[in-house]
C-alpha atoms as a PDB file:
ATOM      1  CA  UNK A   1       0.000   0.000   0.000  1.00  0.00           C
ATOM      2  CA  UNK A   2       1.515   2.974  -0.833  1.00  0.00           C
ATOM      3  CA  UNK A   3       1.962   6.429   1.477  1.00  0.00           C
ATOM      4  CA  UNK A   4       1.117   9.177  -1.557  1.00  0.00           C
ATOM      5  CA  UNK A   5      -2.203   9.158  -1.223  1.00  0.00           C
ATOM      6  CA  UNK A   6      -5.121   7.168  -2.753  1.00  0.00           C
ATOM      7  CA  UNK A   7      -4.068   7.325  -6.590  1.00  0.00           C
ATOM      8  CA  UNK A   8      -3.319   3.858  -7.690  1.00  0.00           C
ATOM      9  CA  UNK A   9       0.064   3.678  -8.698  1.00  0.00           C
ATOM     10  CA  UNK A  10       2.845   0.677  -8.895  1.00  0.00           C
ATOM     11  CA  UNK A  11       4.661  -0.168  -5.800  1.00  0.00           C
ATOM     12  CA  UNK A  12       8.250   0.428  -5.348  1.00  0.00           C
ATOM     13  CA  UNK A  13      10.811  -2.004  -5.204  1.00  0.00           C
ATOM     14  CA  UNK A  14      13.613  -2.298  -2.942  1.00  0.00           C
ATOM     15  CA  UNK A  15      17.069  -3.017  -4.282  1.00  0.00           C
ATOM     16  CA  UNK A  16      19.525  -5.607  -2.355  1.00  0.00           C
ATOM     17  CA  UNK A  17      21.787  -3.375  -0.299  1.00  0.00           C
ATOM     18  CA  UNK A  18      21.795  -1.991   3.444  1.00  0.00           C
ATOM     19  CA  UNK A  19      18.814  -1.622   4.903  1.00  0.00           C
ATOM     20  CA  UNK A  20      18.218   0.655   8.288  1.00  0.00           C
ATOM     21  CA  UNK A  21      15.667  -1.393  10.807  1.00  0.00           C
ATOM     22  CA  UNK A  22      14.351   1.475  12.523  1.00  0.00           C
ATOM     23  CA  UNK A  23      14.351   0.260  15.924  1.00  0.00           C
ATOM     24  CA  UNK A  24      15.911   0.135  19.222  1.00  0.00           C
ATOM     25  CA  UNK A  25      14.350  -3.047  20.461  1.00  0.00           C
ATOM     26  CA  UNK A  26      16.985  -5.613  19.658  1.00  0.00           C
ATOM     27  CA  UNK A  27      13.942  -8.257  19.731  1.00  0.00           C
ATOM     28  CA  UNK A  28      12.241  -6.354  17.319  1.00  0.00           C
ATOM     29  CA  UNK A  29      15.453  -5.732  15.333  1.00  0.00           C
ATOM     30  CA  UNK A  30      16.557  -9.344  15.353  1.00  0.00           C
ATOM     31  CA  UNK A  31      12.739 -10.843  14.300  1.00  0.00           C
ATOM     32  CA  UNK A  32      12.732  -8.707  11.127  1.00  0.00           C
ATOM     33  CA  UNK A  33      16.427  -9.657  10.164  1.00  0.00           C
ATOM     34  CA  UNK A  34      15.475 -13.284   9.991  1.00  0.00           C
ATOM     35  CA  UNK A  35      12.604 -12.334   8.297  1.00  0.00           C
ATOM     36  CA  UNK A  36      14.847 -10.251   5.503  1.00  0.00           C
ATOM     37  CA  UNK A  37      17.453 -12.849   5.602  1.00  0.00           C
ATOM     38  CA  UNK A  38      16.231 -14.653   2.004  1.00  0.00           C
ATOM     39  CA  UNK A  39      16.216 -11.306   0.423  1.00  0.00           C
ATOM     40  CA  UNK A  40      19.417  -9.815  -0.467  1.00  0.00           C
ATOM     41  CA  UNK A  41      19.176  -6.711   1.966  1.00  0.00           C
ATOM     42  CA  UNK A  42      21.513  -6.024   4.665  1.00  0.00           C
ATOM     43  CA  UNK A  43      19.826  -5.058   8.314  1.00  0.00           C
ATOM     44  CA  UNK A  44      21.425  -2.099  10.415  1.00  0.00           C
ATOM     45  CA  UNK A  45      19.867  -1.196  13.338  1.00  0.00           C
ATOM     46  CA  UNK A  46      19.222   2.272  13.858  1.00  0.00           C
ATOM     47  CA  UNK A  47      20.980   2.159  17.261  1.00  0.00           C
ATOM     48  CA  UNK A  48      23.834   0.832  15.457  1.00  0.00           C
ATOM     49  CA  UNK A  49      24.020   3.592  13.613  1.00  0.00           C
ATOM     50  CA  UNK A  50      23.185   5.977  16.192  1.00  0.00           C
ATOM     51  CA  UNK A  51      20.198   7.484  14.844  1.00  0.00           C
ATOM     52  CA  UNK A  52      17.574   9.055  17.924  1.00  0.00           C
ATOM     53  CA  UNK A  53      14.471   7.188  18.710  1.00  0.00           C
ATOM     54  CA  UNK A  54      11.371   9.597  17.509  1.00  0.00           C
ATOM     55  CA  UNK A  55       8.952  10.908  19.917  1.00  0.00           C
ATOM     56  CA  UNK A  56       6.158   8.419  18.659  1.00  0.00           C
ATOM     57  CA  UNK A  57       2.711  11.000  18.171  1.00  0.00           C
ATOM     58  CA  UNK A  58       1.051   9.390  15.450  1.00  0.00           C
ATOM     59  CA  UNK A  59      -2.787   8.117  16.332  1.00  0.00           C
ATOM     60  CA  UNK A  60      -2.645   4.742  14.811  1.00  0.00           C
ATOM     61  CA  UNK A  61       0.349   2.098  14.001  1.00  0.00           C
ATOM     62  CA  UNK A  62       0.476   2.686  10.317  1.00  0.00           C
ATOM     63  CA  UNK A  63       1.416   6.475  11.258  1.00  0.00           C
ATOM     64  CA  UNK A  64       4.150   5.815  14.043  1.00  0.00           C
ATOM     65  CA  UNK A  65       5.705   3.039  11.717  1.00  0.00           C
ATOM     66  CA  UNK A  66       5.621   5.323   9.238  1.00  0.00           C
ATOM     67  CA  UNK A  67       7.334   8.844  11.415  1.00  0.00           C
ATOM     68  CA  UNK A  68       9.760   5.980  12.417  1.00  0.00           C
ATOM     69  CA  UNK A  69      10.811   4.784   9.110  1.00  0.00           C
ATOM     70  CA  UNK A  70      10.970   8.378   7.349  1.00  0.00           C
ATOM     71  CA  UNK A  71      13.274   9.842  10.184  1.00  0.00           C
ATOM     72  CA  UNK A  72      15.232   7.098  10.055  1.00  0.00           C
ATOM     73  CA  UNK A  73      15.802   7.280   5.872  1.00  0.00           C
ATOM     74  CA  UNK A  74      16.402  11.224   6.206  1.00  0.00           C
ATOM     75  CA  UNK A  75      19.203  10.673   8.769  1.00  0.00           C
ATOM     76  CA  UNK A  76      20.678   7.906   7.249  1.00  0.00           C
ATOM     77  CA  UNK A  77      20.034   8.541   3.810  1.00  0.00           C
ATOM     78  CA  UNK A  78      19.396   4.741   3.071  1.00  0.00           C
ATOM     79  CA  UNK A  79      16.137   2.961   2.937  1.00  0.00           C
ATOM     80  CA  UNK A  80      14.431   2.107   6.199  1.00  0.00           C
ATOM     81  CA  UNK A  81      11.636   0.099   7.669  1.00  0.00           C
ATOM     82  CA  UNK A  82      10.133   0.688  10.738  1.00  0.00           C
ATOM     83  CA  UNK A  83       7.543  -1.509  12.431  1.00  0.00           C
ATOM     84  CA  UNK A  84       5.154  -0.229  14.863  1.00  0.00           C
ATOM     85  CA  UNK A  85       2.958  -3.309  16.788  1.00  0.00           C
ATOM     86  CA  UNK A  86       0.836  -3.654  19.792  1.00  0.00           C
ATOM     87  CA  UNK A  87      -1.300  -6.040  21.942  1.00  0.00           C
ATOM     88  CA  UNK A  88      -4.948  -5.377  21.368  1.00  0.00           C
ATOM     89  CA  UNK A  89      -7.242  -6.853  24.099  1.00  0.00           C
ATOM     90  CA  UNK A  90     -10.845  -6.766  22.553  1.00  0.00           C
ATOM     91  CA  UNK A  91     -11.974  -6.102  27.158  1.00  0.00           C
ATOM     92  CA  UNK A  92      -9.994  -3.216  27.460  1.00  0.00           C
ATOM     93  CA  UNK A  93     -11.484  -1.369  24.456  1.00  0.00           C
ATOM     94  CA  UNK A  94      -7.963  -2.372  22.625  1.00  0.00           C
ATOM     95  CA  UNK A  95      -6.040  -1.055  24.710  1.00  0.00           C
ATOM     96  CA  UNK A  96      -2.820  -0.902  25.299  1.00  0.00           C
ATOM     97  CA  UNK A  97      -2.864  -0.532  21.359  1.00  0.00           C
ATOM     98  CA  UNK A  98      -0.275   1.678  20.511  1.00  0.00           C
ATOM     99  CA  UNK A  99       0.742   2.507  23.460  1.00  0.00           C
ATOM    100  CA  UNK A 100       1.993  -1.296  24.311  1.00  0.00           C
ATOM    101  CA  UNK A 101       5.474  -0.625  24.649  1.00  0.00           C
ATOM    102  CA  UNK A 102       4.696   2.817  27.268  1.00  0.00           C
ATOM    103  CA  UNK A 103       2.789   0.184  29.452  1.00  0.00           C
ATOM    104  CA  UNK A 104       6.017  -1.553  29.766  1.00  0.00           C
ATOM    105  CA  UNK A 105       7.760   1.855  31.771  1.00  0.00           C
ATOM    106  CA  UNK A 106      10.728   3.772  30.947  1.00  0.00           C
ATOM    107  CA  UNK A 107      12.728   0.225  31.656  1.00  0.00           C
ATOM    108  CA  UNK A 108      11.165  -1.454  28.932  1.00  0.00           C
ATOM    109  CA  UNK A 109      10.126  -4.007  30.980  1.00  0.00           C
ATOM    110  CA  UNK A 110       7.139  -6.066  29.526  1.00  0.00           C
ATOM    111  CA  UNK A 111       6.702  -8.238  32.910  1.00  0.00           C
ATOM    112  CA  UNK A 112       5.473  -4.821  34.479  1.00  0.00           C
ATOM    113  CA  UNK A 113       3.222  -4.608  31.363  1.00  0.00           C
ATOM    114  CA  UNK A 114       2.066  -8.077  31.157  1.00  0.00           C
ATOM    115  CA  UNK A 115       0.814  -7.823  34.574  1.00  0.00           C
ATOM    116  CA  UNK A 116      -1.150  -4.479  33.923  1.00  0.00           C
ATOM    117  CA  UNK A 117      -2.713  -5.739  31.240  1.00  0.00           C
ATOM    118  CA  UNK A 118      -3.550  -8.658  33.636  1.00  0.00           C
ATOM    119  CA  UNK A 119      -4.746  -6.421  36.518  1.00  0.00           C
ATOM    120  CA  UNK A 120      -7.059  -4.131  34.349  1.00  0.00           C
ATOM    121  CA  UNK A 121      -8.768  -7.322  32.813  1.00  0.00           C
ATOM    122  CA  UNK A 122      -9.438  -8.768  36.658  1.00  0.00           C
ATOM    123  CA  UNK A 123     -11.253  -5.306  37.241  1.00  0.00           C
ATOM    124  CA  UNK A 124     -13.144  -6.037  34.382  1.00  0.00           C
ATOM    125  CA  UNK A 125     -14.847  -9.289  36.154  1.00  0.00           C
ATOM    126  CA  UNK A 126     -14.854 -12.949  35.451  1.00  0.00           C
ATOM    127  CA  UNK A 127     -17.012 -12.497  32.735  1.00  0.00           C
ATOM    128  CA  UNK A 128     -14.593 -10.737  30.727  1.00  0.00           C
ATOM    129  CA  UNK A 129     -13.296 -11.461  27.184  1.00  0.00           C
ATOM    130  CA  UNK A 130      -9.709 -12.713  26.985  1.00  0.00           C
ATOM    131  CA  UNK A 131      -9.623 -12.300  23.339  1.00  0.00           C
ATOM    132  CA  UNK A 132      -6.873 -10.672  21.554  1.00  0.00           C
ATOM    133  CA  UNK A 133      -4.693  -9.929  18.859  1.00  0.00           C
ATOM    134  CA  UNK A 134      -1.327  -8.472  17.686  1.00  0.00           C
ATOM    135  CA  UNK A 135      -1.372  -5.954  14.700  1.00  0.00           C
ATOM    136  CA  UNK A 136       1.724  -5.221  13.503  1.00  0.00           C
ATOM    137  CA  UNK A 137       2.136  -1.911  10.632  1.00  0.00           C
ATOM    138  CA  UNK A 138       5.402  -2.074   8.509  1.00  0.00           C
ATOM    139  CA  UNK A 139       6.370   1.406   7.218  1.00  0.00           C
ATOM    140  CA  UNK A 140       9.193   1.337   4.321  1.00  0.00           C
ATOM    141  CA  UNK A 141      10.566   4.750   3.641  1.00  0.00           C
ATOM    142  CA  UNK A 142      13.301   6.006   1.009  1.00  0.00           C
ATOM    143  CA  UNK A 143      15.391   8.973   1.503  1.00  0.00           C
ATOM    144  CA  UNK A 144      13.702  10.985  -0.934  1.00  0.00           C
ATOM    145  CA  UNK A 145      10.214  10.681   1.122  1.00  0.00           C
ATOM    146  CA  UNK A 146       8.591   7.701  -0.556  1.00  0.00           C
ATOM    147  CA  UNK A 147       6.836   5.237   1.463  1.00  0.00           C
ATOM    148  CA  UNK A 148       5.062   1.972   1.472  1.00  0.00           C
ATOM    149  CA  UNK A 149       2.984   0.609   4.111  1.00  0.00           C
ATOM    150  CA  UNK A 150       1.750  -2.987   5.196  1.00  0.00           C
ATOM    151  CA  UNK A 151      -0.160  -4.097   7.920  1.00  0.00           C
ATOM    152  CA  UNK A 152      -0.443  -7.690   9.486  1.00  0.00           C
ATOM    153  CA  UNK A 153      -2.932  -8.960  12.283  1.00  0.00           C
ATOM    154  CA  UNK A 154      -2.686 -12.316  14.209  1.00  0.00           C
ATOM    155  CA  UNK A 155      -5.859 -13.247  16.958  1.00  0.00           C
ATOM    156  CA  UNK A 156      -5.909 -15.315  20.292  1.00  0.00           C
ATOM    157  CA  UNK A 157      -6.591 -15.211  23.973  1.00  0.00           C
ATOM    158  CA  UNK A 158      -4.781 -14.149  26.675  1.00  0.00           C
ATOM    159  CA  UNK A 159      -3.041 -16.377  29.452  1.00  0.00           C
ATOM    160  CA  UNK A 160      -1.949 -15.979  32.570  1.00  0.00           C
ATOM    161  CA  UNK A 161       0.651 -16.879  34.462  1.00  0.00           C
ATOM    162  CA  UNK A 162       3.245 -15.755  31.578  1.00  0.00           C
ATOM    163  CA  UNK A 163       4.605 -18.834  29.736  1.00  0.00           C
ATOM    164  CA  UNK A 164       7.971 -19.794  27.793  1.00  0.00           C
ATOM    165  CA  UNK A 165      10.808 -17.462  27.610  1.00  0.00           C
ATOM    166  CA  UNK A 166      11.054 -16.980  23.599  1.00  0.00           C
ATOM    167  CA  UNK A 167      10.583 -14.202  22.164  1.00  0.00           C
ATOM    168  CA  UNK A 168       9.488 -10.797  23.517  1.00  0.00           C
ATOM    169  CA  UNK A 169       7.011  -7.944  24.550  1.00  0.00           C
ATOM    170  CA  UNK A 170       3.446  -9.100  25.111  1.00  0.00           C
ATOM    171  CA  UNK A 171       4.304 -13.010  23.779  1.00  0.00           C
ATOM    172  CA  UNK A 172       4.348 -15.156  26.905  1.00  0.00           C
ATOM    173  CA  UNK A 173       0.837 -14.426  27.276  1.00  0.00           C
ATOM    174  CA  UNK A 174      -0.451 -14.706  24.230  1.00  0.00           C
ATOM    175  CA  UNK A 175      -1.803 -17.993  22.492  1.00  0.00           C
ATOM    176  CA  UNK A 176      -2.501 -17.700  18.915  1.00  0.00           C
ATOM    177  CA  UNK A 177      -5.907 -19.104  18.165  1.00  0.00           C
ATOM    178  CA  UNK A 178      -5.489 -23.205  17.316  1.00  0.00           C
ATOM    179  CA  UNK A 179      -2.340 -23.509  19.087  1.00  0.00           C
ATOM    180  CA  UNK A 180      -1.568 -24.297  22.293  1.00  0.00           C
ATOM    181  CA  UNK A 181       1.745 -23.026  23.313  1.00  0.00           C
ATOM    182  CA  UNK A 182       2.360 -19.452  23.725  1.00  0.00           C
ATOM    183  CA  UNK A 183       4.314 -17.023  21.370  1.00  0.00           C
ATOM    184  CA  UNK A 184       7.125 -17.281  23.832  1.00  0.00           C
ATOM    185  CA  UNK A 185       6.869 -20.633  24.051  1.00  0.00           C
ATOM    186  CA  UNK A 186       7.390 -21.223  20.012  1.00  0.00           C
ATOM    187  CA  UNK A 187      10.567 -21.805  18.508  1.00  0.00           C
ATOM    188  CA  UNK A 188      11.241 -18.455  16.581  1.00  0.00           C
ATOM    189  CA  UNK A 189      10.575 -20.808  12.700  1.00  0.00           C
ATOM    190  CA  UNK A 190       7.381 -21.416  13.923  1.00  0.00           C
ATOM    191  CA  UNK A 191       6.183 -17.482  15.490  1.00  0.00           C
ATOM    192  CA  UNK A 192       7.237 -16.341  12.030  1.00  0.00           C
ATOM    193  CA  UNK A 193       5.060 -18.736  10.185  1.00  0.00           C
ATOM    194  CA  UNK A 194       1.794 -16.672  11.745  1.00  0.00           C
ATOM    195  CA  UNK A 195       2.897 -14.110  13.859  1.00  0.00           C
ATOM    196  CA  UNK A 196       1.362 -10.434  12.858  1.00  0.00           C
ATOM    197  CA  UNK A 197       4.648  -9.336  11.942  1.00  0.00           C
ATOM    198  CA  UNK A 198       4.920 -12.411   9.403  1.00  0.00           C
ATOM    199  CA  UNK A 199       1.395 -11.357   7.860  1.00  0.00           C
ATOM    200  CA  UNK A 200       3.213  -8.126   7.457  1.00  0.00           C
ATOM    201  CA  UNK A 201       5.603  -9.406   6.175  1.00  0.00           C
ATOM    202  CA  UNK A 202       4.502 -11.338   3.453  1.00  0.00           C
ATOM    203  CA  UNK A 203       2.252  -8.260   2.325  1.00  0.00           C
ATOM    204  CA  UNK A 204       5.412  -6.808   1.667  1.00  0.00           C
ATOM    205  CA  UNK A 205       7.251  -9.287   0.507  1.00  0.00           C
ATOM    206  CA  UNK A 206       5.045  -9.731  -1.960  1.00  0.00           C
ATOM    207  CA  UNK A 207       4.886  -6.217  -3.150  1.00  0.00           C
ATOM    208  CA  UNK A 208       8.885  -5.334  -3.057  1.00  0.00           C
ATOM    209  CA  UNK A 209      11.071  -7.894  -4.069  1.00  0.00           C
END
């Protein structure tokens, strides 16, 4: 899907070369580098090369991927992608959304924001859904301002205690629907073979090589 508007128009392709991940989570940085592995492109992280973590305003994930991934092409003046994804829980109105990694605290730590997420659905009652999914947005953004957009979506339920240490983020509680380990219980082959980020991913796939 393309970011200049609605006028139909052929997607770009990307060219084997470097390739900035626009991330500081080196969890999120080392998923999508397996994912690109087949491809031709070489990952570099953006803390690698040093580049400042945007102040993430956008209202939706498609918009923060996409701040992420143009900052990230203008400083670097390669091609970047950035992926912005979230835990959804249906209960909570879909909440913490895009704010999933915030609930996690200035330390980034996601046991803090698994058991939030855990508390605030216990206030809800007994009675309340567990149901929930992962969406993950994929921004990719050239220097010269272009930029395509993909977004993936995986559904399940929600756990509790936490299970399996693979992984990262929201994935020891969640259990994609028909399985019945956790995402961080699943060897990393198998997460990518239906995680959001892999529907993503295969949207863009698809589209770029």
């Amino acid at each position: 899907m393309s970011g200049e508007g609605d006028t139909p128009q052929a997607i770009r392709k990307l060219q084997p070369g470097k390739l900035v991940i626009a991330s500081h989570n080196k969890g999120k940085v080392r998923e999508i580098a397996e994912l690109l592995g087949p491809y031709g492109v070489t990952p570099v992280s953006a803390g690698e090369l040093d580049l400042p973590e945007p102040e993430e305003t956008g209202t939706t994930f498609v918009a923060n991927a996409e701040l992420k991934a143009m900052q990230a092409a203008d400083l670097s003046g390669l091609p970047a992608l950035a992926d912005d994804s979230g835990l959804c829980v249906e209960a909570l109105g879909n909440d913490p959304g895009i704010f999933s990694a915030r609930w996690a605290g200035p330390e980034k730590d996601f046991r803090v924001a698994m058991e939030r997420v855990e508390r605030e659905l216990a206030g809800k009652g007994p009675e309340a859904s567990r149901d929930a999914h992962f969406i993950c947005a994929l921004a990719l953004a050239w220097p010269d301002g272009h930029v395509e957009w993909f977004e993936g979506r995986v559904d399940g339920t929600l756990v509790w205690p936490p299970r399996g240490d693979k992984g990262f983020g929201y994935d020891p509680v969640f259990l994609p629907n028909g399985e019945d380990i956790t995402f961080g219980e699943m060897a990393p082959e198998r997460k990518h073979g239906m995680s959001h980020r892999a529907d993503a991913f295969r949207q863009m796939v698809a589209a770029i090589f």
